[in-house]
C-alpha atoms as a PDB file:
ATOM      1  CA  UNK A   1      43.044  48.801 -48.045  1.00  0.00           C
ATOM      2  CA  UNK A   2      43.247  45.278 -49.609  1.00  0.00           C
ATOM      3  CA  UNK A   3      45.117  43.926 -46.682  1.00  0.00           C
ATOM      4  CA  UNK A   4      42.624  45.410 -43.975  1.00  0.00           C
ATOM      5  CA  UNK A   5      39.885  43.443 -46.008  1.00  0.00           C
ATOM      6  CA  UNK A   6      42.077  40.257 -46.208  1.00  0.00           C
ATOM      7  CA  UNK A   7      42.952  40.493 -42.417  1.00  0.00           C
ATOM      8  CA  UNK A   8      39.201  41.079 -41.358  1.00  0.00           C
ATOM      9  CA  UNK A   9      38.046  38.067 -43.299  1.00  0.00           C
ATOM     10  CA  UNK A  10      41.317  35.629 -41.857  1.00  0.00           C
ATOM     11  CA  UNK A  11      39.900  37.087 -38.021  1.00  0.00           C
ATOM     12  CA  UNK A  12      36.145  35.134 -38.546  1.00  0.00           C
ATOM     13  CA  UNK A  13      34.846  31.965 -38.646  1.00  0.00           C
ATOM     14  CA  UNK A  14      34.408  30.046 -41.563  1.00  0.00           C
ATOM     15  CA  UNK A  15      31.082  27.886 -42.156  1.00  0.00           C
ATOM     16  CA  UNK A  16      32.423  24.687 -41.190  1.00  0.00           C
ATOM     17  CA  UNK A  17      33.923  25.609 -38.258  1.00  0.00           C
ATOM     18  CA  UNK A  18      30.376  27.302 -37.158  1.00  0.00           C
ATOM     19  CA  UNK A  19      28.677  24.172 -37.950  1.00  0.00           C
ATOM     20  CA  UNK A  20      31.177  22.051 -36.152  1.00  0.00           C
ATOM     21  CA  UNK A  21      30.396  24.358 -33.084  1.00  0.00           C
ATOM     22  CA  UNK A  22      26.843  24.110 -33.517  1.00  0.00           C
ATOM     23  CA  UNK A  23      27.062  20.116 -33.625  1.00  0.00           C
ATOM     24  CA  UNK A  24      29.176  19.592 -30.303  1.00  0.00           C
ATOM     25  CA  UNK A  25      26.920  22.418 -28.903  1.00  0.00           C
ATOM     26  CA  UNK A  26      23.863  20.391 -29.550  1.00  0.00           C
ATOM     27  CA  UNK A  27      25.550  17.366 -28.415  1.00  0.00           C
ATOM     28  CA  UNK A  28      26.113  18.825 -24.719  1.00  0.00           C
ATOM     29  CA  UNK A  29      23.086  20.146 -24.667  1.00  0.00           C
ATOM     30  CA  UNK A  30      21.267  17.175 -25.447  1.00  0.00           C
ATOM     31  CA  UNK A  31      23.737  14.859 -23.114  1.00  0.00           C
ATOM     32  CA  UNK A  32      22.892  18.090 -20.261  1.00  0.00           C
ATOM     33  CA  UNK A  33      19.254  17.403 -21.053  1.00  0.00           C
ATOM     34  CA  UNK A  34      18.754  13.742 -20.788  1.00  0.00           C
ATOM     35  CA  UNK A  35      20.776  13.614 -17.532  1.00  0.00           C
ATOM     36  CA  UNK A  36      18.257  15.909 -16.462  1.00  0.00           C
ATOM     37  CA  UNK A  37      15.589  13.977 -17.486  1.00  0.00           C
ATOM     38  CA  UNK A  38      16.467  10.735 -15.962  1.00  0.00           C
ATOM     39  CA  UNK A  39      17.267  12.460 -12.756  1.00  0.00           C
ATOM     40  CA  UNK A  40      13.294  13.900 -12.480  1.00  0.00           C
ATOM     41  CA  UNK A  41      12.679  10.397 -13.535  1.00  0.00           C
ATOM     42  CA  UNK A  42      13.975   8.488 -11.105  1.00  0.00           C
ATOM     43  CA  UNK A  43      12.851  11.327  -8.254  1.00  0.00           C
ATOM     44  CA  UNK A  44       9.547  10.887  -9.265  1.00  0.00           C
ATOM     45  CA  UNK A  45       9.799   7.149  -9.209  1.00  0.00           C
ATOM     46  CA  UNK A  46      11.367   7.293  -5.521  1.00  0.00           C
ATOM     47  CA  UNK A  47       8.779   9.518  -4.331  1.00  0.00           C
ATOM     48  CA  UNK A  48       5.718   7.685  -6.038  1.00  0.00           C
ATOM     49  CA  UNK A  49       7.576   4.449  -4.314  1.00  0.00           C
ATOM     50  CA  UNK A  50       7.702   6.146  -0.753  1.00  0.00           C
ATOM     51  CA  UNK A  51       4.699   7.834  -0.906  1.00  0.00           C
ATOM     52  CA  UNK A  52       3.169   4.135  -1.960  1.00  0.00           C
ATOM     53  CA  UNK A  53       4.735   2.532   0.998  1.00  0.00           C
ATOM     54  CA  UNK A  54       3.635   4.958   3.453  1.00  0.00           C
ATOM     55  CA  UNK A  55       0.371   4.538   2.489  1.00  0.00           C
ATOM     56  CA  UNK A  56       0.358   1.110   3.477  1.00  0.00           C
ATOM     57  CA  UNK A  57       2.317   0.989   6.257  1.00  0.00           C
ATOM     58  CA  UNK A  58      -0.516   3.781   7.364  1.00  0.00           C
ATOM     59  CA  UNK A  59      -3.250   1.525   6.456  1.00  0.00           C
ATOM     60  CA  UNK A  60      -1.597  -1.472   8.308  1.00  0.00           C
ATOM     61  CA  UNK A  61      -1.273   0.542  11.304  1.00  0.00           C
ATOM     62  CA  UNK A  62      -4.892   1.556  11.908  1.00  0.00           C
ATOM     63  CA  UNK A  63      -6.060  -1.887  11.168  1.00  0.00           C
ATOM     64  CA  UNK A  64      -3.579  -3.248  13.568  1.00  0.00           C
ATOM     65  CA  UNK A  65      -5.505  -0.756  16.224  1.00  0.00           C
ATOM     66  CA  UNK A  66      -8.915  -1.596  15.035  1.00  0.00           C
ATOM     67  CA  UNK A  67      -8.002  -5.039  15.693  1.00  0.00           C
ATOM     68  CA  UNK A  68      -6.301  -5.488  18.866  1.00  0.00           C
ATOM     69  CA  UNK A  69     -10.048  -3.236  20.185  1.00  0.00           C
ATOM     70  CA  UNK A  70     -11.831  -5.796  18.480  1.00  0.00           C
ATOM     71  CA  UNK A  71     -14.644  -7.740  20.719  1.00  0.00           C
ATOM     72  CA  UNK A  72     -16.439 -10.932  20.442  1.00  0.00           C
ATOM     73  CA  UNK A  73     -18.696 -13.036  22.614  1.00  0.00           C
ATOM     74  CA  UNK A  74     -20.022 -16.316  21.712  1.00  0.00           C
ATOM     75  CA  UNK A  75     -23.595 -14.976  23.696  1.00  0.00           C
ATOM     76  CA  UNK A  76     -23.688 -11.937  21.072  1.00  0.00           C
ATOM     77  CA  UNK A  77     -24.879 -12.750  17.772  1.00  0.00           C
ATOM     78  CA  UNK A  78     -23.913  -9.618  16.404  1.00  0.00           C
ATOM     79  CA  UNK A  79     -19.902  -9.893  17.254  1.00  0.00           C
ATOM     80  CA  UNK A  80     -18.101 -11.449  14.879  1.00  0.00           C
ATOM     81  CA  UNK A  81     -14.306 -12.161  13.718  1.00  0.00           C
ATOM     82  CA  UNK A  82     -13.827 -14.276  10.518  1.00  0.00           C
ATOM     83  CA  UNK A  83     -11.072 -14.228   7.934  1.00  0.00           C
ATOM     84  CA  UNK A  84     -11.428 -15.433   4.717  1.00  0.00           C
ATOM     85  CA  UNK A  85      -8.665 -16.774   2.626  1.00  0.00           C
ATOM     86  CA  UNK A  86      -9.041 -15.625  -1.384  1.00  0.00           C
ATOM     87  CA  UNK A  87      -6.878 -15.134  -4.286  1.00  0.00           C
ATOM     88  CA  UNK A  88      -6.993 -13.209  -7.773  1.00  0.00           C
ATOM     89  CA  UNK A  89      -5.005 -15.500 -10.137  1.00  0.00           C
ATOM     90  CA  UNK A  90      -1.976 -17.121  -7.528  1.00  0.00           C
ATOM     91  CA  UNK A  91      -2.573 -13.341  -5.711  1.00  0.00           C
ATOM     92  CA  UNK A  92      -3.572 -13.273  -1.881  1.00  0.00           C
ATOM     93  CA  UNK A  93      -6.374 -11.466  -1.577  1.00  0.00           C
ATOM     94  CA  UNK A  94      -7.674 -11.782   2.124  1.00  0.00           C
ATOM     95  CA  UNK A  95     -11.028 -10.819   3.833  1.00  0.00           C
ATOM     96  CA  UNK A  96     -11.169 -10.215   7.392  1.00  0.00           C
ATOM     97  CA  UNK A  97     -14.519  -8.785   9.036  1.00  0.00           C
ATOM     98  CA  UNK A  98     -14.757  -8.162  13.166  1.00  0.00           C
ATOM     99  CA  UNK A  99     -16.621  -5.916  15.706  1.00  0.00           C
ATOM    100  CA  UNK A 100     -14.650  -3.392  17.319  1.00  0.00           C
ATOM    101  CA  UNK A 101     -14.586  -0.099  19.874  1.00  0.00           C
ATOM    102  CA  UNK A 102     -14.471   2.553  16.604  1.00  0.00           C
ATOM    103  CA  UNK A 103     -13.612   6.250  16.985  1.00  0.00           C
ATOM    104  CA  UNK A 104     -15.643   6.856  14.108  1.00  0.00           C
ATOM    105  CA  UNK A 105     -19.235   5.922  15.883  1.00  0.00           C
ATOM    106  CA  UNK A 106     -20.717   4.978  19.656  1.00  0.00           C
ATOM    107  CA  UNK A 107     -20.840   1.260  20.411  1.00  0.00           C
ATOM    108  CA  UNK A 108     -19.501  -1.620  18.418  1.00  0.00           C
ATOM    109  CA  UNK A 109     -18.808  -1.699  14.988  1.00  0.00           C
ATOM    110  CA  UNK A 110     -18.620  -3.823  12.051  1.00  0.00           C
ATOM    111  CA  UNK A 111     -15.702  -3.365  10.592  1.00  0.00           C
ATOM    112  CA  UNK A 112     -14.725  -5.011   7.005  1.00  0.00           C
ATOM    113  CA  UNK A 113     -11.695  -5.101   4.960  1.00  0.00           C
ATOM    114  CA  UNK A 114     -12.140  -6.575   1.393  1.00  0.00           C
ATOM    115  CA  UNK A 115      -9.902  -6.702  -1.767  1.00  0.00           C
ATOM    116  CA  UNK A 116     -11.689  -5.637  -5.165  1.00  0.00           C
ATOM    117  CA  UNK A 117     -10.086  -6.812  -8.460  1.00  0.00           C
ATOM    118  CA  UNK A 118     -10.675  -4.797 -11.733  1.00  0.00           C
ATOM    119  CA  UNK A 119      -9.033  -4.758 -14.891  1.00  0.00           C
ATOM    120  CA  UNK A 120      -6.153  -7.103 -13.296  1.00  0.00           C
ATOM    121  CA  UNK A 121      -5.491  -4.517 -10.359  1.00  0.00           C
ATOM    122  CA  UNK A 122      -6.470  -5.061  -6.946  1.00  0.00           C
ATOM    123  CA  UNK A 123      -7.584  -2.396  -4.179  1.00  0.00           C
ATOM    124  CA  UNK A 124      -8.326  -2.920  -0.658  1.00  0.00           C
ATOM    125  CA  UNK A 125     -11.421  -1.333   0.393  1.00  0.00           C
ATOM    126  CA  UNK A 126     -12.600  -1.179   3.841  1.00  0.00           C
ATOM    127  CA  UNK A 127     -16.681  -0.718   5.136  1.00  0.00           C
ATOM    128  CA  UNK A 128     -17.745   0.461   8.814  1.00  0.00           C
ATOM    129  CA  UNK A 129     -21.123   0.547  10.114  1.00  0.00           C
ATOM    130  CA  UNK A 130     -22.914  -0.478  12.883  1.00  0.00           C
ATOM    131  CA  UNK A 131     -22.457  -3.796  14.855  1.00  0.00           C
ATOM    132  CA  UNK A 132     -26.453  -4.105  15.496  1.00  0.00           C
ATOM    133  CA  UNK A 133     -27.397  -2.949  11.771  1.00  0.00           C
ATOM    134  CA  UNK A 134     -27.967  -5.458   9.193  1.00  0.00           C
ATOM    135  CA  UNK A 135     -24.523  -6.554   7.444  1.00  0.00           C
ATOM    136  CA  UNK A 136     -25.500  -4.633   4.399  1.00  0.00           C
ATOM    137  CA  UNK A 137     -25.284  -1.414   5.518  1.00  0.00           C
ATOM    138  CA  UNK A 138     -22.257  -0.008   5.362  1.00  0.00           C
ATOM    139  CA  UNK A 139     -19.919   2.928   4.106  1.00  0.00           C
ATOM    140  CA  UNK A 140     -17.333   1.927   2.052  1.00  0.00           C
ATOM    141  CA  UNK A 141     -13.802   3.467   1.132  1.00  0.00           C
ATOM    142  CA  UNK A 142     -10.983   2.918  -0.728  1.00  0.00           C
ATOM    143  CA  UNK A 143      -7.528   2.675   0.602  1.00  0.00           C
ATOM    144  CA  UNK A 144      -4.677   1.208  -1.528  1.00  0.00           C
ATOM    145  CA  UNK A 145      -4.670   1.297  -5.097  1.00  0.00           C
ATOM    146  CA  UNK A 146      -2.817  -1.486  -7.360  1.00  0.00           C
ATOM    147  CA  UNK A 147      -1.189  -3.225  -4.503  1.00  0.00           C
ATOM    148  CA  UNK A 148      -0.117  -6.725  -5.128  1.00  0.00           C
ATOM    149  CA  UNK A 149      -1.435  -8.673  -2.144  1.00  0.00           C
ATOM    150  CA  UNK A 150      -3.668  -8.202   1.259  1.00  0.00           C
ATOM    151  CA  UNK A 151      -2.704 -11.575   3.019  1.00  0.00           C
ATOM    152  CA  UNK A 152      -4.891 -11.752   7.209  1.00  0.00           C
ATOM    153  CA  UNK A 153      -3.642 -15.069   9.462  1.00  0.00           C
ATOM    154  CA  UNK A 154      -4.690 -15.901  12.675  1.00  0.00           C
ATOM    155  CA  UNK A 155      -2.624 -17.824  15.442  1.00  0.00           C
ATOM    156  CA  UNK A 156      -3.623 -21.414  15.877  1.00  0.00           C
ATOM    157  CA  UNK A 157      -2.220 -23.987  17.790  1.00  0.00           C
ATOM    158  CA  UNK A 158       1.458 -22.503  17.236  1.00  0.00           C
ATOM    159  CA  UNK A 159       0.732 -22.386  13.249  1.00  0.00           C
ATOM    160  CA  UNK A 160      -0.822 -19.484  11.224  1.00  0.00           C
ATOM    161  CA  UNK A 161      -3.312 -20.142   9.133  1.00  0.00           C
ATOM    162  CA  UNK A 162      -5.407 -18.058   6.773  1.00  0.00           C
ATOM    163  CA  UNK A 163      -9.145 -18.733   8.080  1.00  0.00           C
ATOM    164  CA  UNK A 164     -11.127 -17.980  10.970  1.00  0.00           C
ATOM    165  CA  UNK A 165     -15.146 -18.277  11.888  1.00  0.00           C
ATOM    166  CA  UNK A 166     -16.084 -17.306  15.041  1.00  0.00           C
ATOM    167  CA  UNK A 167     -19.381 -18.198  14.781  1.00  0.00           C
ATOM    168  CA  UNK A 168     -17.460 -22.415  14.923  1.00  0.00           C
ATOM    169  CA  UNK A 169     -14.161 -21.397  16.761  1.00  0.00           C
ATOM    170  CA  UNK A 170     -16.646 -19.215  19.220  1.00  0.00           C
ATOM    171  CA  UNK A 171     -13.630 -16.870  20.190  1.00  0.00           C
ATOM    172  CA  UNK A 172     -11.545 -14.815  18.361  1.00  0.00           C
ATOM    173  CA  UNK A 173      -7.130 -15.521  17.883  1.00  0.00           C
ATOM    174  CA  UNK A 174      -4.961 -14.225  20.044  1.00  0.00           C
ATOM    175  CA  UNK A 175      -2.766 -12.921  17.243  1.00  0.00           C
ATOM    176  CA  UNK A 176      -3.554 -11.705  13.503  1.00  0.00           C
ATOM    177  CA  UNK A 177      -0.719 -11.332  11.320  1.00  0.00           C
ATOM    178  CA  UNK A 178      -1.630  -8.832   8.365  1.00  0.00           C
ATOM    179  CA  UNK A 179       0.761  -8.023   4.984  1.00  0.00           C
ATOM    180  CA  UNK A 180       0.746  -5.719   2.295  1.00  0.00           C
ATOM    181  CA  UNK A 181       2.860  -6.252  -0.694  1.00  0.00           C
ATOM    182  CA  UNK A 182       3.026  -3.564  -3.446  1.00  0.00           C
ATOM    183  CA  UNK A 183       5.366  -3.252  -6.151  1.00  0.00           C
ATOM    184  CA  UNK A 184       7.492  -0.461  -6.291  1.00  0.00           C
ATOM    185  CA  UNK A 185      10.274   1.447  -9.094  1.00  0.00           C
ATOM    186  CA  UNK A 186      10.109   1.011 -12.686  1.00  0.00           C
ATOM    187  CA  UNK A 187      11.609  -2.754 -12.173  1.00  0.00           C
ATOM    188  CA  UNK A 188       8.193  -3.144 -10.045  1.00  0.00           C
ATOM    189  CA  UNK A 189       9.940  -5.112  -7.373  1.00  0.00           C
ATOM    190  CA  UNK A 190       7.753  -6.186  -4.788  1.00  0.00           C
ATOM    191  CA  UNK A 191       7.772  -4.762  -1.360  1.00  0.00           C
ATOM    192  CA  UNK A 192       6.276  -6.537   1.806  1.00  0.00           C
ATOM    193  CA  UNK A 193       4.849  -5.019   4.711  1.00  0.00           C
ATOM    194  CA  UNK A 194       3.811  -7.206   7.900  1.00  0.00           C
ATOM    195  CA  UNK A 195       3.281  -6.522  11.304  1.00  0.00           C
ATOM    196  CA  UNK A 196       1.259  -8.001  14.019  1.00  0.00           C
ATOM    197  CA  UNK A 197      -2.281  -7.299  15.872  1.00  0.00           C
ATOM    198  CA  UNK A 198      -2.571  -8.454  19.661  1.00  0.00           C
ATOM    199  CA  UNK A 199      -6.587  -8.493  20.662  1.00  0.00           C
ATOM    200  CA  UNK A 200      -6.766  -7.689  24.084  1.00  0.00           C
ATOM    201  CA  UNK A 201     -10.385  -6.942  24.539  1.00  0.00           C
ATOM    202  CA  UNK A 202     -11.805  -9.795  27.030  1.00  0.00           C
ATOM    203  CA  UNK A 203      -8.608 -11.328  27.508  1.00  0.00           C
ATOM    204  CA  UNK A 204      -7.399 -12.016  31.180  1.00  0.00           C
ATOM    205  CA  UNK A 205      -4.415  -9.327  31.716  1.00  0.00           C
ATOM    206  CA  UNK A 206      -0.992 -12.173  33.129  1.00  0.00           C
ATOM    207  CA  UNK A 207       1.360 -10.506  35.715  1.00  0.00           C
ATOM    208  CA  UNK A 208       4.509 -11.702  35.366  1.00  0.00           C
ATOM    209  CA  UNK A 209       7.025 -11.267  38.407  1.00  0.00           C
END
């Protein structure tokens, strides 16, 4: 009967042993669990990134459409095309305002694109109304959130530069160059966007043979 007991007890685990088990379990476990974590991280940093970048590459594409139906006419007061050149602290923060053919209402419209800064981020924000209302009336929305730049340039003379009045040039450029730069990942590297706007409106179509 004693040696039953004796061989029962050799059989089991003794108390260190469990707690050795315990530790390495708790070390895999934890290991298991912060691979885990950093892969949800970095998933959810790549999808905040593309999801940021489509957004402006979105934005960039309808203002490259609103601008190549833009329309001036140095007989029209109400027609317009100027870009202003701005900066928040060393950051590009252009202004362009023209009349254009608009989807969203009959006739011209006036058709803004302005960057706000608050709290050391900046957002573009873009206002439609009428072409023949008073410049004050407008609806405004936002578009992109903490972006790092909003840079407009207009063809001159072979050279782009960052201004344009209509109201002195009395026409409008031929070509507008418009980039967005955001910062992206948790190493917020910066990510440019560019492409660029051909206004037709106006313009004399060339045939070439």
């Amino acid at each position: 009967m004693n040696n039953n007991k004796k061989s029962i007890f050799r059989g089991g685990f003794t108390l260190i042993e469990v707690l050795v088990a315990i530790a390495i379990t708790s070390i895999i476990l934890m290991a298991l669990y912060s691979t885990f974590f950093m892969s949800q991280k970095a998933v959810s940093t790549v999808g905040n990134s593309l999801l940021q970048l489509q957004e402006a590459r979105g934005v960039l594409d309808i203002l490259k459409r609103e601008i190549e139906a833009s329309y001036f006419s140095g007989s029209l007061k109400y027609t317009i095309f100027k870009i202003d050149d701005r900066d928040f602290y060393g950051r590009q923060a252009s202004g362009i305002t023209f009349t254009a053919y608009s989807p969203l209402m009959p006739g011209l419209a006036r058709i803004s694109y302005e960057v706000r800064e608050e709290g050391g981020t900046l957002s573009l924000k873009k206002k439609v109304s009428s072409a023949y209302a008073p410049s004050g009336v407008a609806a405004g929305m936002e578009l992109i959130e903490d972006m790092d730049s909003f840079t407009v340039e207009a063809k001159y003379d072979g050279k782009w530069v960052r201004t344009w009045d209509s109201s002195l040039t009395k026409s409008f450029p031929e070509e507008v160059r418009i980039t967005v730069a955001v910062r992206t990942g948790d190493n917020k590297k910066q990510v440019s966007i560019s492409d660029i706007a051909r206004t037709r409106i106006g313009r004399k179509i060339e045939w070439k043979q």
